[in-house]
Structures are given as C-alpha cells and as structure tokens.
C-alpha atoms as a PDB file:
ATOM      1  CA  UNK A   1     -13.867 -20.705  -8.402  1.00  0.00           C
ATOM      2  CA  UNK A   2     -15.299 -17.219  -8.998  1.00  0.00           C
ATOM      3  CA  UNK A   3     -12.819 -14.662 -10.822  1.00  0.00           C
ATOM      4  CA  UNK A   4     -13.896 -11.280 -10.650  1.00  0.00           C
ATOM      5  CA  UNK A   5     -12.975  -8.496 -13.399  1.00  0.00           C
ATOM      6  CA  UNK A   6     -11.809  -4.727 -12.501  1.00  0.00           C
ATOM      7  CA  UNK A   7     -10.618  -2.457 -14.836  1.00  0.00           C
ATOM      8  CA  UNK A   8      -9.247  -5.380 -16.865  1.00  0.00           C
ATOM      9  CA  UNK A   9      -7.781  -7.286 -13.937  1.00  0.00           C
ATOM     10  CA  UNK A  10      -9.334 -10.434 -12.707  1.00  0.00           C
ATOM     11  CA  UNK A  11      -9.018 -11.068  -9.140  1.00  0.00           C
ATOM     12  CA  UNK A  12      -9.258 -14.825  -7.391  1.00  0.00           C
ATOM     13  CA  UNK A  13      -9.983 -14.724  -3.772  1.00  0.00           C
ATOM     14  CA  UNK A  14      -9.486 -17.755  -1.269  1.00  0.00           C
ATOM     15  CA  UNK A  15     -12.137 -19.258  -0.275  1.00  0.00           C
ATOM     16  CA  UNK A  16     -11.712 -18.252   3.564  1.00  0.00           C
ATOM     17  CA  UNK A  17     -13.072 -14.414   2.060  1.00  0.00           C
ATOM     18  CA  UNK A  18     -16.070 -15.692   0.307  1.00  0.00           C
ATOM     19  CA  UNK A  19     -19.060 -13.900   1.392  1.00  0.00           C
ATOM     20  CA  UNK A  20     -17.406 -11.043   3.532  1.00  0.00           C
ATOM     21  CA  UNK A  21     -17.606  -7.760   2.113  1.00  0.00           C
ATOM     22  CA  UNK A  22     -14.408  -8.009   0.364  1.00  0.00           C
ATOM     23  CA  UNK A  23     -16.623 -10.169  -2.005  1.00  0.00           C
ATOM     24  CA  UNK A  24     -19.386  -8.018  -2.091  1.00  0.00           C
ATOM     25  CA  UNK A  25     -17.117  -4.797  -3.142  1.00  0.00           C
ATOM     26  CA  UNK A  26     -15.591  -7.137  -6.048  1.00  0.00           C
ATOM     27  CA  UNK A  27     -19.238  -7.698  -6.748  1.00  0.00           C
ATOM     28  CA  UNK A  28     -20.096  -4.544  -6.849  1.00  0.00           C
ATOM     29  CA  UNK A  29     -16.686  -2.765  -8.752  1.00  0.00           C
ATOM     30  CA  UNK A  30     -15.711  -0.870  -5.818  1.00  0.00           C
ATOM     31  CA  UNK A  31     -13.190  -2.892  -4.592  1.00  0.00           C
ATOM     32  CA  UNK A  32     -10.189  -0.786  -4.122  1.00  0.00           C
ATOM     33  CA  UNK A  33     -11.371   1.879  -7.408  1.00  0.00           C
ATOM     34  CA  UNK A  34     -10.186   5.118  -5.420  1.00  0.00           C
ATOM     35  CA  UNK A  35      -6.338   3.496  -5.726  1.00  0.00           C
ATOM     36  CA  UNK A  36      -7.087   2.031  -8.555  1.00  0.00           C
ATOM     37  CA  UNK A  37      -7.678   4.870 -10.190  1.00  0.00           C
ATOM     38  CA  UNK A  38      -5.170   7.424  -8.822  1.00  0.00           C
ATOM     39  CA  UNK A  39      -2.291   4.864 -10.038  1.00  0.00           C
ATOM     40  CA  UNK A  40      -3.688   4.762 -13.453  1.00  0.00           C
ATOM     41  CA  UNK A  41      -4.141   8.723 -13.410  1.00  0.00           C
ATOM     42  CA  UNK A  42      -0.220   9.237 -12.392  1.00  0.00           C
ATOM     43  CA  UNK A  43       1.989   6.324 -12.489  1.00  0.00           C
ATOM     44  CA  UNK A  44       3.886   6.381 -16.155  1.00  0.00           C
ATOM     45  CA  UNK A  45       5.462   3.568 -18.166  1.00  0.00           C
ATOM     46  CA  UNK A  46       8.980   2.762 -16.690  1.00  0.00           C
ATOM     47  CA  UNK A  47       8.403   4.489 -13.246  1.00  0.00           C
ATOM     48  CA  UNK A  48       9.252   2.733  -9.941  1.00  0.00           C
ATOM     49  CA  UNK A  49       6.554   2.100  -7.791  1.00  0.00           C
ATOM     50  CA  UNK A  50       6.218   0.893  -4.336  1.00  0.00           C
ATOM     51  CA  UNK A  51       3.016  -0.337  -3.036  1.00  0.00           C
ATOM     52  CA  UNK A  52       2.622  -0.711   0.842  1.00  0.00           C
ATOM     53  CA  UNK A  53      -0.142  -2.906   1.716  1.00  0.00           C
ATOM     54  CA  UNK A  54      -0.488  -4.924  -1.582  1.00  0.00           C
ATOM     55  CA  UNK A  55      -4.192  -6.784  -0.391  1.00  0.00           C
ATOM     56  CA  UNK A  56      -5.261  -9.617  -3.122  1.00  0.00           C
ATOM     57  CA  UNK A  57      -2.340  -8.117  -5.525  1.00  0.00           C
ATOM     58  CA  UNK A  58      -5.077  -5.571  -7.473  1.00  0.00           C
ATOM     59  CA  UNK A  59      -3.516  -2.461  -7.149  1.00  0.00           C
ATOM     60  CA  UNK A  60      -0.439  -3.997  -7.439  1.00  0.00           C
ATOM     61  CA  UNK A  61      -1.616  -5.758 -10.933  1.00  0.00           C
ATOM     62  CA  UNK A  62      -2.718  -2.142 -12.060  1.00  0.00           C
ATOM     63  CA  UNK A  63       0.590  -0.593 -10.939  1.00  0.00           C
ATOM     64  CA  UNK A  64       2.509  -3.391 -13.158  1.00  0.00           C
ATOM     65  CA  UNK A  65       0.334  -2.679 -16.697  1.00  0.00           C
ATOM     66  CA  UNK A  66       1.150   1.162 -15.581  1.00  0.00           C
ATOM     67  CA  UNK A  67       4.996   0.705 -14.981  1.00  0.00           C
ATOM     68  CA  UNK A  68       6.040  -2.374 -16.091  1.00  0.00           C
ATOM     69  CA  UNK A  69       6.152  -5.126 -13.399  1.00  0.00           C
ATOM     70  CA  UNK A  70       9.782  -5.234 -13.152  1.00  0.00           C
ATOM     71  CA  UNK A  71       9.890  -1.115 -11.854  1.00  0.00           C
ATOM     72  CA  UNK A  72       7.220  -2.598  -8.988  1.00  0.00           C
ATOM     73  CA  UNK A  73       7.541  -3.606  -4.963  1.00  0.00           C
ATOM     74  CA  UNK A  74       5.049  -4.335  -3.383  1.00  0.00           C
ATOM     75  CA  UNK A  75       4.933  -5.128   0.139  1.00  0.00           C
ATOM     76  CA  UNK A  76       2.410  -7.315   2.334  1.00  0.00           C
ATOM     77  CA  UNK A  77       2.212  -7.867   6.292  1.00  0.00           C
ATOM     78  CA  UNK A  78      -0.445 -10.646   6.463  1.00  0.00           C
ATOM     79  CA  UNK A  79       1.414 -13.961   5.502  1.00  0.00           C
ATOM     80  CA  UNK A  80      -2.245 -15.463   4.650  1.00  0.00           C
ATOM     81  CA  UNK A  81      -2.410 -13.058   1.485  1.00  0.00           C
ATOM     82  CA  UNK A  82       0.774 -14.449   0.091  1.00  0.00           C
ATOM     83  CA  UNK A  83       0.067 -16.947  -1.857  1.00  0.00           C
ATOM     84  CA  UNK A  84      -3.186 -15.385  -3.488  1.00  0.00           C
ATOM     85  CA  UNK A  85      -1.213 -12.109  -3.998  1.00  0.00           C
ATOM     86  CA  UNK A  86       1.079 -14.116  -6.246  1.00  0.00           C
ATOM     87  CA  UNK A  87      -1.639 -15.877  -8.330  1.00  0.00           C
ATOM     88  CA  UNK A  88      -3.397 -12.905  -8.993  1.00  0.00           C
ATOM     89  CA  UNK A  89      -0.019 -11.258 -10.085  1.00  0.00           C
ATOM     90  CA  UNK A  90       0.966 -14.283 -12.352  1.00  0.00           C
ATOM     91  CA  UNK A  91      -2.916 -14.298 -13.477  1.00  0.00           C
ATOM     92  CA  UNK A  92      -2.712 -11.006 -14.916  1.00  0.00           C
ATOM     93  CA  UNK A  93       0.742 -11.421 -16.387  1.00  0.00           C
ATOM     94  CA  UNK A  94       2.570  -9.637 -13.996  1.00  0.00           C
ATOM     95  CA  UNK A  95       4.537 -12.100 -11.943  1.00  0.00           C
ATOM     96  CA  UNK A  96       7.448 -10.117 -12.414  1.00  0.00           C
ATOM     97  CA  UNK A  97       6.340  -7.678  -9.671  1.00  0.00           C
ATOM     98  CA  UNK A  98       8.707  -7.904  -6.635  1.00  0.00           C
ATOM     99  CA  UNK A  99       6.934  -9.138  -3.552  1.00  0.00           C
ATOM    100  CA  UNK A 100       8.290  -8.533   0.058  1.00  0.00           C
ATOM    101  CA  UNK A 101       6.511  -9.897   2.821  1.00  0.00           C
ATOM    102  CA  UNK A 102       7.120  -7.490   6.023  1.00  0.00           C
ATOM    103  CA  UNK A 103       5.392  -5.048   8.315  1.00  0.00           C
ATOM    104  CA  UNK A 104       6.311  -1.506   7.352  1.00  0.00           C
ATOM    105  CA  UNK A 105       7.494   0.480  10.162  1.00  0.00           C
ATOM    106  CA  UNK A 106       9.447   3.757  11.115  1.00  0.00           C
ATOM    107  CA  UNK A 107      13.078   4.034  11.084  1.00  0.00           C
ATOM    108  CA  UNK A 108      12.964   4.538  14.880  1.00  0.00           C
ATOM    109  CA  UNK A 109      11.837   1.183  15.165  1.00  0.00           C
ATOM    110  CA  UNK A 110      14.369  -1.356  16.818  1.00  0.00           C
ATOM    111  CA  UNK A 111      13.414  -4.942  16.369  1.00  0.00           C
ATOM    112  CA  UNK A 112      13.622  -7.436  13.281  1.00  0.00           C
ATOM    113  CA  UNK A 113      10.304  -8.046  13.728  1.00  0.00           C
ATOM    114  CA  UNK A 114       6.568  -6.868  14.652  1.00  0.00           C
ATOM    115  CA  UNK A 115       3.610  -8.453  16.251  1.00  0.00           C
ATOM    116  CA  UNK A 116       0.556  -7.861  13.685  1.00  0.00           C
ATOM    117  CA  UNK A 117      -2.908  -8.992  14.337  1.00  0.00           C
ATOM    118  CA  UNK A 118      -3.497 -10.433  11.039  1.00  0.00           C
ATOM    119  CA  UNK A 119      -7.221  -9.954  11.696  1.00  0.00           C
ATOM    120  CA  UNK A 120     -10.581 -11.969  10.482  1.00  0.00           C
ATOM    121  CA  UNK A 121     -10.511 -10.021   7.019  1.00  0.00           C
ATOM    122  CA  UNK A 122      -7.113  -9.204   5.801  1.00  0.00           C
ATOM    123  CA  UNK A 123      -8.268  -5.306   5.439  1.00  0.00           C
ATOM    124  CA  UNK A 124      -8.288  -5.559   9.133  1.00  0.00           C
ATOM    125  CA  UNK A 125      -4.865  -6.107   9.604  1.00  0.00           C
ATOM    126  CA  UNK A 126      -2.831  -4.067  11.805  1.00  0.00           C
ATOM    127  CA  UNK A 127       0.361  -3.635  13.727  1.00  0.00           C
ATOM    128  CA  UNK A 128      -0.610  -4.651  17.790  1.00  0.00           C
ATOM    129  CA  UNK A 129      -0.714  -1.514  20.393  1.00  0.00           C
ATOM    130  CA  UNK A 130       1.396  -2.107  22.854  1.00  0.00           C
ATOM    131  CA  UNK A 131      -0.621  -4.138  26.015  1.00  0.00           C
ATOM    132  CA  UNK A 132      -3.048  -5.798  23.184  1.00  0.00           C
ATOM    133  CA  UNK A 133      -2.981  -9.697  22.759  1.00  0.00           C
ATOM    134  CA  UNK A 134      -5.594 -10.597  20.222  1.00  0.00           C
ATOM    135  CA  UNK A 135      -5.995 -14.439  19.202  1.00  0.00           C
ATOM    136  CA  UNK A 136      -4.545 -14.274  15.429  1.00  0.00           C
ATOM    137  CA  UNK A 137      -1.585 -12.104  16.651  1.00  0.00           C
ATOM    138  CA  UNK A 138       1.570 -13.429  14.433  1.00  0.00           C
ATOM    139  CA  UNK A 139       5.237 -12.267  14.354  1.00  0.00           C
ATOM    140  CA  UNK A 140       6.584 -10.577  10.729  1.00  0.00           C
ATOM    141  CA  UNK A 141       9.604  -9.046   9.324  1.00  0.00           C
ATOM    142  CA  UNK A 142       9.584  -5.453  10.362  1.00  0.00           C
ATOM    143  CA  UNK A 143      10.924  -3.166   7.201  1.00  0.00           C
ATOM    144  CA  UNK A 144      12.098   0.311   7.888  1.00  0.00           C
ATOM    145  CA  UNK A 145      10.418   2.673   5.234  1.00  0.00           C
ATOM    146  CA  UNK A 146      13.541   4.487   5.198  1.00  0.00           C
ATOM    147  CA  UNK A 147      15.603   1.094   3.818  1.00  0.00           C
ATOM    148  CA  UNK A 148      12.871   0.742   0.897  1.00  0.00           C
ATOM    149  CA  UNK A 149      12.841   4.247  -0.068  1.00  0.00           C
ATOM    150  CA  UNK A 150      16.675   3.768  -0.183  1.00  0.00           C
ATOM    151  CA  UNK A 151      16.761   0.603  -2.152  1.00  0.00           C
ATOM    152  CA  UNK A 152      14.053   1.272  -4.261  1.00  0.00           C
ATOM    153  CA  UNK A 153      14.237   4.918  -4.945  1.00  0.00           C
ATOM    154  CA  UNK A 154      10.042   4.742  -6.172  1.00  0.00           C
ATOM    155  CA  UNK A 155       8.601   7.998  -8.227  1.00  0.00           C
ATOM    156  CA  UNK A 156       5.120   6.906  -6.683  1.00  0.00           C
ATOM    157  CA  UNK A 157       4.647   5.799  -3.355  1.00  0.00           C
ATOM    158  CA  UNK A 158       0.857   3.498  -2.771  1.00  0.00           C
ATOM    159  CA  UNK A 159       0.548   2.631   1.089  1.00  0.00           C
ATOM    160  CA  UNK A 160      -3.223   1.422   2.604  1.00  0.00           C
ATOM    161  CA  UNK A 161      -1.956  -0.020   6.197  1.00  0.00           C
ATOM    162  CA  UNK A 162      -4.766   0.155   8.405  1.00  0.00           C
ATOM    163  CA  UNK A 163      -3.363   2.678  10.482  1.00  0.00           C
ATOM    164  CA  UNK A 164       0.315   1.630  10.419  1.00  0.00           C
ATOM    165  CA  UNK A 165       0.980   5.265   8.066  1.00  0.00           C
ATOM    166  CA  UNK A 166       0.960   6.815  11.720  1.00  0.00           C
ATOM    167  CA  UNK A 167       4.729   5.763  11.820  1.00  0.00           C
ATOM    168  CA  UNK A 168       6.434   6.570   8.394  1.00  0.00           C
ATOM    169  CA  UNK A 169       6.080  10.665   8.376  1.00  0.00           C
ATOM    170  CA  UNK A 170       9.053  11.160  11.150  1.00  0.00           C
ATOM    171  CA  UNK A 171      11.516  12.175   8.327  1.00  0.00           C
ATOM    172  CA  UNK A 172      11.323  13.986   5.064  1.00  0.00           C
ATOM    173  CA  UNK A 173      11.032  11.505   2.238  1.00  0.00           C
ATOM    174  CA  UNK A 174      13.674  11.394  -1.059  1.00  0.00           C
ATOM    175  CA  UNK A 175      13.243  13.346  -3.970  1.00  0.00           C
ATOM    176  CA  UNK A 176      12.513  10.506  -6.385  1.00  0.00           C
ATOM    177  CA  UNK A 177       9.021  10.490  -5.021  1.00  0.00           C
ATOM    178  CA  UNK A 178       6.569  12.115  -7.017  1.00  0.00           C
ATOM    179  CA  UNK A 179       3.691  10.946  -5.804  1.00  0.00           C
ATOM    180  CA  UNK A 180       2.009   9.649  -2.689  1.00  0.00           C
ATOM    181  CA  UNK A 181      -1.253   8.262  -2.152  1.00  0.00           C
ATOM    182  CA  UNK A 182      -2.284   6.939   1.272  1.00  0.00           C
ATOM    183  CA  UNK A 183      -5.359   6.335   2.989  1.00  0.00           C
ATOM    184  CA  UNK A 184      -5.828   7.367   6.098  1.00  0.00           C
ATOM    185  CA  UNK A 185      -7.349   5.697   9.261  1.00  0.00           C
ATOM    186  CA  UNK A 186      -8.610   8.526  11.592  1.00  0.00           C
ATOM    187  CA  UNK A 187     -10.110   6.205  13.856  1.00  0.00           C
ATOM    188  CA  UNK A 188      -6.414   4.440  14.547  1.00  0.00           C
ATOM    189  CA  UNK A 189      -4.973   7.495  15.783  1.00  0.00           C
ATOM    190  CA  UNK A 190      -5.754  11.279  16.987  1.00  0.00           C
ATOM    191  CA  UNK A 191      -5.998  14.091  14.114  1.00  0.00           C
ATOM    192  CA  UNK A 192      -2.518  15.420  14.797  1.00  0.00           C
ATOM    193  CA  UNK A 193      -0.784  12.476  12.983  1.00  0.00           C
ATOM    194  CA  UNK A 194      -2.643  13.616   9.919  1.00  0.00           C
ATOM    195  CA  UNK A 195      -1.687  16.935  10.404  1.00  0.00           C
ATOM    196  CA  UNK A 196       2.244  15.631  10.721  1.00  0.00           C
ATOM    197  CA  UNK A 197       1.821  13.214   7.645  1.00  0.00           C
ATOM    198  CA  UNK A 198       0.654  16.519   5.793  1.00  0.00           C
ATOM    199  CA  UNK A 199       3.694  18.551   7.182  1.00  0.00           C
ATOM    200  CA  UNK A 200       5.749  16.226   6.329  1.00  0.00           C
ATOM    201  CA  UNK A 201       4.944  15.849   2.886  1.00  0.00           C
ATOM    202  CA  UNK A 202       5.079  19.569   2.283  1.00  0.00           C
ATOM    203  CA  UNK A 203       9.029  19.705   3.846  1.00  0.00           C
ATOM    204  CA  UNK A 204       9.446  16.840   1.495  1.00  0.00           C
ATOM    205  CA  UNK A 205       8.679  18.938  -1.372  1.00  0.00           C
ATOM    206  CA  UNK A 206       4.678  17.272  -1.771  1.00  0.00           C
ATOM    207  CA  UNK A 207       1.462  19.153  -1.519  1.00  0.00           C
ATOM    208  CA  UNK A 208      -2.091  18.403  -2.224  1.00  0.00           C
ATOM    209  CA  UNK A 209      -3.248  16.582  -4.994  1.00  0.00           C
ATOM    210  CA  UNK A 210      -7.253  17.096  -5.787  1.00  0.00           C
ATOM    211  CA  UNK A 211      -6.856  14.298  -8.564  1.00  0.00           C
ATOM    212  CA  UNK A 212      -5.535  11.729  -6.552  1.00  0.00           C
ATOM    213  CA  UNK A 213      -7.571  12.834  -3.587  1.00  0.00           C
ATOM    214  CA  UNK A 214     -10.903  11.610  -2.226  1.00  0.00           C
ATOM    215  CA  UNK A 215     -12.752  10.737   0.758  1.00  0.00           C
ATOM    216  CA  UNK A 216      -9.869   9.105   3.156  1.00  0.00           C
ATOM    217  CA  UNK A 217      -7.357   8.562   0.315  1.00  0.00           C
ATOM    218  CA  UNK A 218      -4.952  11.215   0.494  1.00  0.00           C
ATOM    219  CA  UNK A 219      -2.779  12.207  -2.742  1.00  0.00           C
ATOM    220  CA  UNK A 220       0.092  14.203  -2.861  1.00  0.00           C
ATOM    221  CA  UNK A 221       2.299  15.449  -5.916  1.00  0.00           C
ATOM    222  CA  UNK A 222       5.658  17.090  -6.137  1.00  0.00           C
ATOM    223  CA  UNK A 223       5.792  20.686  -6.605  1.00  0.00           C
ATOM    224  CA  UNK A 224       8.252  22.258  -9.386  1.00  0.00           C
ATOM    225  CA  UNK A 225       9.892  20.357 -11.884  1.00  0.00           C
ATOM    226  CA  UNK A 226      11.909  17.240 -11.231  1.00  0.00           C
ATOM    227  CA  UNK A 227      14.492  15.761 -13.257  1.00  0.00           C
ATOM    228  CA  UNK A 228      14.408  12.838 -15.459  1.00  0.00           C
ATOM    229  CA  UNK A 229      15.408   9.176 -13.902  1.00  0.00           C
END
C-alpha cells in the first residue's frame, strides 16, 4: 500500500488506479492543488460546504480541516469511489463529513435516477448523452442541485463533474453561497453554457474571483456584504 501526502492529507488509492495518471499527479503534488488551494484560501472555520464531485475524498479532507467535517457534504456519482472516499475521510480524521452518493442534476430533471458512464478512470466519469451506450454505463440516484442547496444551505459551493455543471446554472442560486468554484469542461459542451454559468452567477449576486481562478477552474465570490449565519 502506497499513501501519498498533499498539503497534510494522505491519500490511499485502490489498486485498480495504480499506474494511471491519477497516480502520477499524486506523485508529482498536483493532484487536485488548484481546488485544493482555493478551499483553503476561502472556506472559514464553521462554514457549510458542499463539494460536488468528491474524487478519492481530497478536497473533501481539506474542506473538513477548513470547516469542520460536520458543516461538510460531499457528493459522489461513481459508486466504485465509495468506499475509498470513506477511508481517506476516516484516514485523515474526518469521517464525520456527510457523504451522498448521487448524480447531480438540474431541477428540470424528471427521473430518480441517471445513467452515468462511470468510465476507466473515475475523473472520466460522466452523465450518458442521450443515444450513447458505453460498456461501464451504471444507473445512480439523480439529486436535484436545487434540493441540496435547500437542505444544506452551503456558504461555498466545490463542484468538478466532468461536464455535468452544464445543467445546474438554469436558476439563480441562494444567498448563503459565497463562493463557487467549478471547473469547467469546454470540450463537453459549446461556449455558450459557460457564458450562462457566468450569467447566472452574476444574477445570483457572484462575480469573478482572480484568487480562486485559474486555468479551467472557475471561482466566483459574492459581491457586497452578507450577513452572518
């Protein structure tokens, strides 16, 4: 067993990701750092947090030290990354993070559940267009963002879904959120769904944020003050 160290964090992986490039960005300390570091930059102690896309639990380990694990969801399509998502947490002392397995999807959407390609590395994961049958394709709980923005109410939204963002920027999103960092996939969709996610952010009250921002990952802040709680 090889455990790998990030910014404090060690991180297990199953053996069915040894020598992929997953391993080789642990390796090399790239693995995830533009996330990384945006959560440690804005999330603050006692903060809700809601990760989309959790991976092997190391942004979501990060977001627990930063928050408390208690104040954290994090949510994971690919049922493989389950059980390592959960010994990672525990590894790190931060088993108290709440985690939801389900496909996060618009509020338009009608079904219980999605078809998700689960793919040969789980950063390949991704909800299945419409007409597309691949061979790991597997069936998961479809969650509505606009039921865990409700039920949550997170300050700092984290979402890395391999294109599956495309959906969640119909409606504006709650107050409570502070912060959103997302990466975006502009090979998964034409350039107008960036420009919506960006116009949708702004009529939520978020603009730009250059410290959170880099490369694909996309940060956004609230503008003005906002209250306490």
């Amino acid at each position: 067993m090889t455990v790998y160290t990030l910014k404090g964090i060690e991180i297990d992986i199953p053996d069915w990701l040894r020598d992929t490039r997953i391993e080789e960005k642990l390796t090399s300390g790239d693995y995830e750092n533009k996330e990384s570091n945006a959560a440690l930059k804005r999330i603050k102690k006692g903060w809700r947090v809601l990760e989309i896309g959790a991976g092997l639990g190391y942004v979501s380990a990060i977001c627990g030290q930063a928050a408390g694990a208690e104040n954290v969801m994090s949510v994971e399509a690919n049922p493989r990354m389950l059980e390592p998502i959960r010994q990672n947490l525990q590894r790190n002392g931060q088993g108290d993070v709440t985690l939801v397995h389900g496909a996060v999807v618009g509020d338009a959407h009608l079904t219980e559940s999605v078809a998700f390609r689960a793919g040969s590395l789980f950063w390949g994961g991704a909800l299945v267009e419409e007409g597309k049958a691949p061979d790991d394709l597997v069936e998961v709980p479809a969650v509505p963002i606009g039921h865990l923005l409700a039920i949550h109410q997170p300050h700092f939204v984290m979402m890395d879904i391999e294109g599956g963002e495309q959906f969640l920027f119909d409606k504006k999103w709650p107050k409570c959120v502070r912060h959103v960092v997302l990466e975006v996939h502009l090979s998964k969709y034409p350039r107008k769904v960036l420009k919506k996610i960006v116009d949708c952010m702004s009529r939520s009250g978020l603009t730009y944020d250059p410290a959170t921002s880099s490369g694909r990952t996309l940060g956004f802040m609230r503008v003005g003050k906002v209250k306490k709680g």
